[in-house]
Protein backbone atom coordinates (compact mmCIF):
# COMPACT_ATOMS: atom_id res chain seq x y z
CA UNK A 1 0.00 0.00 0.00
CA UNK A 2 1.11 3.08 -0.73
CA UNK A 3 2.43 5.70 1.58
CA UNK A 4 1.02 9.12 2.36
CA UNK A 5 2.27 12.25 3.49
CA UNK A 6 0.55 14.89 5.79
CA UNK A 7 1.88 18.08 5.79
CA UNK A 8 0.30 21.54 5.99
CA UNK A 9 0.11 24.62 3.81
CA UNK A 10 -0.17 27.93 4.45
CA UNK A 11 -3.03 29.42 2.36
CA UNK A 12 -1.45 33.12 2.29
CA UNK A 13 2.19 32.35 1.22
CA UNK A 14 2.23 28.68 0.47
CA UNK A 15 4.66 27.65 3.20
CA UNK A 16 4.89 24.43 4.09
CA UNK A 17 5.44 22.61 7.58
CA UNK A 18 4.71 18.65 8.61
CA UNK A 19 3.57 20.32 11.88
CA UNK A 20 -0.28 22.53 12.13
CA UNK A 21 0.82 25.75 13.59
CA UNK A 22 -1.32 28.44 14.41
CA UNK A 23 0.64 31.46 13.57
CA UNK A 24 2.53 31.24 10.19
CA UNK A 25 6.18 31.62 10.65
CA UNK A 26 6.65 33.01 7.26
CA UNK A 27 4.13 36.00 6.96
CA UNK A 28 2.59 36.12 10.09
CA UNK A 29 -0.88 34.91 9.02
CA UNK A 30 -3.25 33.27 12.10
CA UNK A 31 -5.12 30.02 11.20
CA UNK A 32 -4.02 30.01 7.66
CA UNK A 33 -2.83 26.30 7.46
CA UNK A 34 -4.45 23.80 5.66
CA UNK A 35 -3.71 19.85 5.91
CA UNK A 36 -2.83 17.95 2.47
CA UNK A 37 -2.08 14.70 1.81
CA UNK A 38 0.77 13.24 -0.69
CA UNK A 39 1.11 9.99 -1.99
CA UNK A 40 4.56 8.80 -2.46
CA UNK A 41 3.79 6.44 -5.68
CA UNK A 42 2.37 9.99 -7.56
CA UNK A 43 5.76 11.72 -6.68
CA UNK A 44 7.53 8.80 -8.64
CA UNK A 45 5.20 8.55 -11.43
CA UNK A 46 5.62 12.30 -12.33
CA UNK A 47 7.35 12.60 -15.84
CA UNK A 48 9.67 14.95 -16.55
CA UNK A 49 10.59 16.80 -19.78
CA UNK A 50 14.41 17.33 -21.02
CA UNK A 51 14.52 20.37 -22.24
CA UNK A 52 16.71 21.28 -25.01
CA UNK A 53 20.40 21.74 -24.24
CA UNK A 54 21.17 25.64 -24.72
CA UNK A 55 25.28 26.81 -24.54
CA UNK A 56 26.16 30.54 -23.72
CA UNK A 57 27.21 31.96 -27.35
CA UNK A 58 29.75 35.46 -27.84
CA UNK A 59 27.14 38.71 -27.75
CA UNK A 60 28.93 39.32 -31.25
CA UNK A 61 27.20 36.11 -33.00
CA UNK A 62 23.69 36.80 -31.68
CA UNK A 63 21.24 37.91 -34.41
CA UNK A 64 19.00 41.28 -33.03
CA UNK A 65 16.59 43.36 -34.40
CA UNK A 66 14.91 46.41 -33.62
CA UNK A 67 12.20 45.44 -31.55
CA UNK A 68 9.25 48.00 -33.10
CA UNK A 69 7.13 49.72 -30.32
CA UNK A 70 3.38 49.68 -30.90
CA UNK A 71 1.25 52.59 -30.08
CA UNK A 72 -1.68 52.70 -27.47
CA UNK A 73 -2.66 55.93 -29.34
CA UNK A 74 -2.81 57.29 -25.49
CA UNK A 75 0.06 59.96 -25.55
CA UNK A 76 0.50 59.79 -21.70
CA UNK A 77 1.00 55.88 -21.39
CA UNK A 78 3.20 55.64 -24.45
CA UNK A 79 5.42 58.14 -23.08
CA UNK A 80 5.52 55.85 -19.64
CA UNK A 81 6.00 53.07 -21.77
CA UNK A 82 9.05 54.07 -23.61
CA UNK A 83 7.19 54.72 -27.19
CA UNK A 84 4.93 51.71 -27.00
CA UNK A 85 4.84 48.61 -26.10
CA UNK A 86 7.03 46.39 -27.10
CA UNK A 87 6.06 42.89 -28.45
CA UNK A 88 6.89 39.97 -26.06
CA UNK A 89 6.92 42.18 -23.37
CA UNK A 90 5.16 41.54 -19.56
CA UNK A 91 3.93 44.98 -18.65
CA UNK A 92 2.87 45.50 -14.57
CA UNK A 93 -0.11 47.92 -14.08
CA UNK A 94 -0.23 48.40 -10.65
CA UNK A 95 -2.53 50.28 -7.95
CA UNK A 96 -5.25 50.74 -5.35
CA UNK A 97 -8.53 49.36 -5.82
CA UNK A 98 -10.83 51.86 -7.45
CA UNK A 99 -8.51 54.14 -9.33
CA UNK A 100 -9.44 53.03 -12.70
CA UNK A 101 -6.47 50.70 -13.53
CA UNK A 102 -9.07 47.80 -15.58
CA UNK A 103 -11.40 51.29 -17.15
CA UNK A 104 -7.50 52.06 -18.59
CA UNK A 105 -6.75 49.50 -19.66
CA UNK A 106 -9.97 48.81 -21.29
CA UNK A 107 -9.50 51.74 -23.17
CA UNK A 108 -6.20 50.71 -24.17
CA UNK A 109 -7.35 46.74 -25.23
CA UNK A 110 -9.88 48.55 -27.79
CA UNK A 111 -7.82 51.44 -29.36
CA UNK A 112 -4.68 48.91 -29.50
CA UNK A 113 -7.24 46.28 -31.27
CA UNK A 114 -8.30 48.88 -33.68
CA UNK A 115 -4.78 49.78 -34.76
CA UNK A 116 -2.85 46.24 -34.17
CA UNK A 117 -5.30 43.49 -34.02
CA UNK A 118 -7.36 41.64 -31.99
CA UNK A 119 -6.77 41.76 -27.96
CA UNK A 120 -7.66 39.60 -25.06
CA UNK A 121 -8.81 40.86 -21.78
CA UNK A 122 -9.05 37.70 -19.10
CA UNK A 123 -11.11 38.86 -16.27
CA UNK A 124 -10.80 37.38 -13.37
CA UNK A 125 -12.83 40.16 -11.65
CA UNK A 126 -15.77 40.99 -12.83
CA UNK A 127 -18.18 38.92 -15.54
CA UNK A 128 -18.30 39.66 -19.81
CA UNK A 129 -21.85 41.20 -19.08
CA UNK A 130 -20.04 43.90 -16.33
CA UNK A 131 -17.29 44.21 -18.72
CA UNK A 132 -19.29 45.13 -21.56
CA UNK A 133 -21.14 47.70 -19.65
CA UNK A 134 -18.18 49.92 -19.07
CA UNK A 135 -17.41 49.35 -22.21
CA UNK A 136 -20.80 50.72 -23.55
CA UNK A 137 -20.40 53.54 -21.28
CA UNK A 138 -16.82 54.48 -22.48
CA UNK A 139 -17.48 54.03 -26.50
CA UNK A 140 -14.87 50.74 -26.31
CA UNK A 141 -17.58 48.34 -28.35
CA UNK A 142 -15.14 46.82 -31.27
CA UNK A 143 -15.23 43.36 -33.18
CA UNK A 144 -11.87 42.77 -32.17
CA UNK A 145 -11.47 43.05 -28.64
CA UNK A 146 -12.75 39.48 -26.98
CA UNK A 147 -13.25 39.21 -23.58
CA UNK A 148 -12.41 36.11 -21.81
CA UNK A 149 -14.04 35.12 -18.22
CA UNK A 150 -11.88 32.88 -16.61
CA UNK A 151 -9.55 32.64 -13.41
CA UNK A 152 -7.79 29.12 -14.35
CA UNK A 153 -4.40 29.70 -15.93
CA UNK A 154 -4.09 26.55 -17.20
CA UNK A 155 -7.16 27.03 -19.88
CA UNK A 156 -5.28 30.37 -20.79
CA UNK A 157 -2.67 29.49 -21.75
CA UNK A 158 -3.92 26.61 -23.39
CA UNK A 159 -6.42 29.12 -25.74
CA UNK A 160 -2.66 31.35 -26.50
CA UNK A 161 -0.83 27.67 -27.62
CA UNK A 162 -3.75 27.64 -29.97
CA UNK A 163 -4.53 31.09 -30.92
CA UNK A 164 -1.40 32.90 -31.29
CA UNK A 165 -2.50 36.19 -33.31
CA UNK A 166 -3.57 38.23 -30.44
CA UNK A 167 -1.49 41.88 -30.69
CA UNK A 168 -2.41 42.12 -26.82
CA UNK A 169 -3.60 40.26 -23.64
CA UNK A 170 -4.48 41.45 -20.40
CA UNK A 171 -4.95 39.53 -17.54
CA UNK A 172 -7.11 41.56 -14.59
CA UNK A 173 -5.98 40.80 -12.14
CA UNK A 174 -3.07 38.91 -11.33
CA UNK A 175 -4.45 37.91 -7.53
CA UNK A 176 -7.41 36.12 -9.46
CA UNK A 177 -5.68 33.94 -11.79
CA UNK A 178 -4.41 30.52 -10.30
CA UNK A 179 -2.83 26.97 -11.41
CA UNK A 180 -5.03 24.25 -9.76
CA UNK A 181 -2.26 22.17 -9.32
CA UNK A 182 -0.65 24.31 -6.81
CA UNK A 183 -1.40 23.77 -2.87
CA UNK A 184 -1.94 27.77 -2.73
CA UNK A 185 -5.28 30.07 -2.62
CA UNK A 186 -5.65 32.39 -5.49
CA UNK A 187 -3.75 35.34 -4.30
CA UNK A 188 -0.95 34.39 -2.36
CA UNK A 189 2.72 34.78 -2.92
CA UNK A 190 3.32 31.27 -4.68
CA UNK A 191 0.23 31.25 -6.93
CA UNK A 192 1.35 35.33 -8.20
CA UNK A 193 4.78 33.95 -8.52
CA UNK A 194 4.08 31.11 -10.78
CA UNK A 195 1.52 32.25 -12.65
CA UNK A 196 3.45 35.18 -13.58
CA UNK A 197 6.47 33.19 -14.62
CA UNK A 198 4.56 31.54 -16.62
CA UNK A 199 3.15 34.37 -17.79
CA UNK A 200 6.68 35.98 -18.76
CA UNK A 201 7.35 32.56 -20.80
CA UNK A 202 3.96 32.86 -22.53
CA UNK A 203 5.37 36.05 -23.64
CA UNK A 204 8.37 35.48 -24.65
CA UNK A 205 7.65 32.54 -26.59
CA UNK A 206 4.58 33.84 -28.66
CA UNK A 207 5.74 37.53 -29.10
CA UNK A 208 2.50 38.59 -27.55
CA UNK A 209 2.93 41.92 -24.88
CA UNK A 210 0.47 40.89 -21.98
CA UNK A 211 -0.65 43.27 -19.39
CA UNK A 212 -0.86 42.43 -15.25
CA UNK A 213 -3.07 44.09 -13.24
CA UNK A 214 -1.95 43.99 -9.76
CA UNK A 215 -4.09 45.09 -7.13
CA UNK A 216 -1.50 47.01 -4.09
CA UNK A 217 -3.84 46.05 -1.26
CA UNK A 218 -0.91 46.72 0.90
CA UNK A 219 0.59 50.07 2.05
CA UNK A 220 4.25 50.26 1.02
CA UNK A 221 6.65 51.67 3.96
């Protein structure tokens, strides 16, 4: 028979400990652990993929080009963004709740579809019907931007793999998303992390910017 394990996860930061504690020794959360369960004979039967063998090469013999910078058509943000934004890029709009970080970038999914292509907005916080109200509201109704109501990661980037002619995607917000394979709540410190490595791989492999919202719940000292 096989043989479990029992350990305990922290819900807020993912830390792990084969002893329930009531105060997390990591971040300070109360009650936050959860107990899981392991079993030894899945840890062996997990397959692993060899990845192709890359060697460090002279800067000289690297092929570049001029990465082009694509216009939002919004003056302000292009300046903050260097020109544009550039494709492949991970871009992190960040803020308080309520100061109009997903209206932006609304705004900026539509005019960027008009002039580029068609964009992806994955909303995580609010449904398509509550999305397409603001959008009523702020003259953003276009063909070509798709909205996309889903929190799993997983069946994200699964649509990307298969649909790789977006000019655009933005993901609102970053606490929302989550891999269910992880033993993490949406939100904490090791679903953000790997979902936005992932994220910055998605990128970089398809040529696609995508956009983070990031909610600052927390005051900064």
């Amino acid at each position: 028979m096989a043989k479990e394990k029992r350990f305990y996860v922290c819900q807020e930061c993912g830390y792990k400990t084969v002893n329930w504690m009531g105060k997390c020794s990591s971040c300070g959360a109360w009650n936050s652990f959860e107990e899981k369960i392991e079993n030894n004979d899945k840890i062996k039967a997990k397959k692993y993929i060899i990845r192709e063998e890359k060697n460090p090469q002279p800067i000289t013999k690297i092929n570049s080009t001029a990465k082009q910078r694509l216009k939002t058509n919004i003056e302000e943000l292009d300046r903050v963004l260097g020109g544009g934004v550039v494709s492949g890029s991970l871009i992190l709009l960040g803020g308080a709740p309520g100061i109009g970080k997903s209206t932006l970038i609304l705004q900026v999914a539509s005019l960027f579809s008009q002039k580029h292509g068609k964009t992806l907005y994955m909303s995580g916080e609010e449904s398509a019907q509550q999305i397409k109200m603001r959008a009523e509201r702020l003259n953003c109704l276009n063909e070509k931007l798709n909205i996309f109501d889903e929190r799993d990661y997983l069946i994200l980037e699964e649509h990307i793999s298969n649909n790789q002619d977006y000019s655009l995607i933005v993901v609102d917000s970053i606490q929302t998303v989550h891999i269910p394979e992880l033993d993490a709540a949406p939100g904490n410190l090791t679903q953000i992390k790997k979902v936005t490595n992932r994220l910055l791989k998605l990128a970089k492999t398809t040529s696609i910017p995508i956009v983070l919202i990031d909610m600052l719940l927390k005051k900064v000292n």
